[in-house]
Protein backbone atom coordinates (compact mmCIF):
# COMPACT_ATOMS: atom_id res chain seq x y z
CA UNK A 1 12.40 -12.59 -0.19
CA UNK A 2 9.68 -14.63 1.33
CA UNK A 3 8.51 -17.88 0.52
CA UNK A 4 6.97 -18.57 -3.31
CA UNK A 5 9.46 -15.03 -4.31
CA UNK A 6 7.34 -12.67 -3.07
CA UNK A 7 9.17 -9.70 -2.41
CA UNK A 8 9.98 -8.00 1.55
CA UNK A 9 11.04 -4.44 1.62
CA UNK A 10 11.69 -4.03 5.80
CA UNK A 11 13.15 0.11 6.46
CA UNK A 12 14.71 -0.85 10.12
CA UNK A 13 17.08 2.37 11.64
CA UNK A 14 17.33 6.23 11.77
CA UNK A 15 17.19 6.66 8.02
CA UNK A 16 14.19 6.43 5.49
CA UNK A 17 13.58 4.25 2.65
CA UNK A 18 12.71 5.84 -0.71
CA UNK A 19 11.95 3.97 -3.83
CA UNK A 20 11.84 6.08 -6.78
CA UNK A 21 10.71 3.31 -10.00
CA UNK A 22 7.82 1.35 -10.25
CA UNK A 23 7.56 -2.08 -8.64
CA UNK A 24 5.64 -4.46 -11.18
CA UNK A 25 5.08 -8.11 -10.80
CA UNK A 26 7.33 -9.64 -13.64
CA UNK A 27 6.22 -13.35 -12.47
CA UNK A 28 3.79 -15.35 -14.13
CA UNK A 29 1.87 -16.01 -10.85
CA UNK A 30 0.12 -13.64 -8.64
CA UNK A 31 2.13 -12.26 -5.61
CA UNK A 32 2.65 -10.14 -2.85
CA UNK A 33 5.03 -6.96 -1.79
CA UNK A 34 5.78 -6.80 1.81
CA UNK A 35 6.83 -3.69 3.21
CA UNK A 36 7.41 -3.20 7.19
CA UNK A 37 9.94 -2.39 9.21
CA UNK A 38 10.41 0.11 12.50
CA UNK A 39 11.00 3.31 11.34
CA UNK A 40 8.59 6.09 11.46
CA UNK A 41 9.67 8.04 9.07
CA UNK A 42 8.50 8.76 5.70
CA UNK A 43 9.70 5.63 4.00
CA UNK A 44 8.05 5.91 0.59
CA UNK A 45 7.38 3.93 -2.83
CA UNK A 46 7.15 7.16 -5.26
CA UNK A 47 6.90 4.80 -8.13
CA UNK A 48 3.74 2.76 -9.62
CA UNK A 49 2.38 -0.50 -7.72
CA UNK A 50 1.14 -2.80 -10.77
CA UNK A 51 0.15 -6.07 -12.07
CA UNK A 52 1.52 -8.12 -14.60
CA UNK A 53 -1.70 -8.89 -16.76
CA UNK A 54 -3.82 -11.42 -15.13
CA UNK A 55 -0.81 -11.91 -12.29
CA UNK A 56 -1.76 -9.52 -9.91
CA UNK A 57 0.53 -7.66 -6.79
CA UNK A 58 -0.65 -7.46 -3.20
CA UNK A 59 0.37 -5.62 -0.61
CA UNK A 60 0.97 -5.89 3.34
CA UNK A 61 2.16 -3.47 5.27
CA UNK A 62 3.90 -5.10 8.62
CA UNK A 63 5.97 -3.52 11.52
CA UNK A 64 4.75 -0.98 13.58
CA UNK A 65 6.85 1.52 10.78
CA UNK A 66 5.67 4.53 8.37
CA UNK A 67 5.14 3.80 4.51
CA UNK A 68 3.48 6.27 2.23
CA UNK A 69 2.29 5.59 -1.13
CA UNK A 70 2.38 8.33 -3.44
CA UNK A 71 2.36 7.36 -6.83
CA UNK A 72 -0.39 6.43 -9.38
CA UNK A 73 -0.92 2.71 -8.00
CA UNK A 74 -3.01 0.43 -10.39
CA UNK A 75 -2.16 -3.12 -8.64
CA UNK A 76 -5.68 -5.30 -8.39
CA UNK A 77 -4.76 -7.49 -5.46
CA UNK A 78 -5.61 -6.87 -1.94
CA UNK A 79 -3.84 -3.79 0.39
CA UNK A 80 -3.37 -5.44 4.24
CA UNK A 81 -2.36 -3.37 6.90
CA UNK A 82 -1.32 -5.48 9.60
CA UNK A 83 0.51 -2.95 11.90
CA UNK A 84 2.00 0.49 11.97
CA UNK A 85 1.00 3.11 9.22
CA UNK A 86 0.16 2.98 5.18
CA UNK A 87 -0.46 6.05 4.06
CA UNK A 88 -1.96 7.20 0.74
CA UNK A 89 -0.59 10.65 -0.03
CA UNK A 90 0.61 13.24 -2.19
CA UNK A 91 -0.66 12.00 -5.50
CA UNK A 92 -1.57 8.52 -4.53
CA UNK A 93 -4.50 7.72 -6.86
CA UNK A 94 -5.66 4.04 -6.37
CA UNK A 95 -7.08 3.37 -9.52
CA UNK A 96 -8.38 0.16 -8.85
CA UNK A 97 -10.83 -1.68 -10.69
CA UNK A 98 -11.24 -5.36 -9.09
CA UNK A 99 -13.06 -5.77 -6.27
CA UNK A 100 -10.40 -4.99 -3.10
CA UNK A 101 -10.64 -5.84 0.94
CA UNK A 102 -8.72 -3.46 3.06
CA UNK A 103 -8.29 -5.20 6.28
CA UNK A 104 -6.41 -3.11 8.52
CA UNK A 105 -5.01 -3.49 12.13
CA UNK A 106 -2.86 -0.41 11.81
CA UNK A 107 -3.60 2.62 10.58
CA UNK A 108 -4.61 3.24 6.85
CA UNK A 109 -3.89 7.12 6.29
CA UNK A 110 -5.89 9.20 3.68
CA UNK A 111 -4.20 12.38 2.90
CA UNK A 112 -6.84 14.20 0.43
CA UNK A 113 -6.49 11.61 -2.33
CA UNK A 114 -8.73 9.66 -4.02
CA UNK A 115 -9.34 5.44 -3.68
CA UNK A 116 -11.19 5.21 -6.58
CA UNK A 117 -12.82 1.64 -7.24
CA UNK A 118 -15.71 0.46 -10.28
CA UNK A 119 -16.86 -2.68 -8.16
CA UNK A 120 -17.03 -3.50 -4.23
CA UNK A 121 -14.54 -2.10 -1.72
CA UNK A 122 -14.79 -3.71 1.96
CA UNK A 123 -13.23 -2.59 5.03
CA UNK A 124 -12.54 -4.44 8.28
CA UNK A 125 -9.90 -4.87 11.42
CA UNK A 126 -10.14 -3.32 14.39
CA UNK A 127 -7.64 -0.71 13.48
CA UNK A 128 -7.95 3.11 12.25
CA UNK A 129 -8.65 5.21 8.84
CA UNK A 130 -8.15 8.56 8.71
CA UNK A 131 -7.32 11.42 6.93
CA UNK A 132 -5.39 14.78 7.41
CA UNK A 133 -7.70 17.62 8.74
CA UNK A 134 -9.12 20.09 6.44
CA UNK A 135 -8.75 17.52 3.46
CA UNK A 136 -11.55 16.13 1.47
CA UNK A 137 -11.47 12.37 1.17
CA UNK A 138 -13.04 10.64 -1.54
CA UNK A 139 -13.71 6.62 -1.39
């Protein structure tokens, strides 16, 4: 946990990290889900990122590690990547509808999906977005 319960998922080692559920915020206050670590491999959240109500969930992704997203994520707060790799992948829809700021230092990967947004989307950091050759990208 860090500081005011926000949550700190850290995949360290040889093996992978796969969560399979959703991860909601079940606190009456907006916070943040920290996922980092050192391993490059394809750690992964599989289930939905979402608010509770008006309490929304943020993300930062720390640690020069791999984390993919690939389920239907609906979360309204802001996506940081500070270091390593966030990928959006096999069937990661971002369905979000407040206005977001990707800041990324790392790498934000794109793998064919869609970031769908109804208001403003910025991007800034001196790091990298990309997506896998031969896909079409749609922001």
């Amino acid at each position: 946990m860090e500081g005011n319960n926000n949550v700190n998922l850290d995949s360290d080692g040889s093996g992978i990290l796969v969560l399979t559920g959703a991860v909601t915020n079940a606190i009456t206050l907006s916070k943040t889900l920290f996922i980092g670590g050192s391993n490059t491999g394809a750690n992964e959240i599989q289930g939905e990122l979402k608010d509770n109500g008006a309490n929304t969930l943020s993300l930062i992704k720390r640690g020069t590690g791999r984390w993919i997203l690939s389920g239907t994520n609906t979360y309204s707060g802001s996506t940081t990547v500070e270091d390593g790799t966030l990928e959006i992948g096999s069937g990661g829809v971002m369905a979000i509808t407040n206005n977001i700021t990707y800041t990324v230092d790392g790498v934000l990967s794109i793998n064919g999906e869609t970031i769908s947004n109804s208001t403003d989307m910025t991007f800034s950091g001196g790091g990298l977005i990309k997506q896998q050759a031969g896909l079409l990208c749609t922001i």
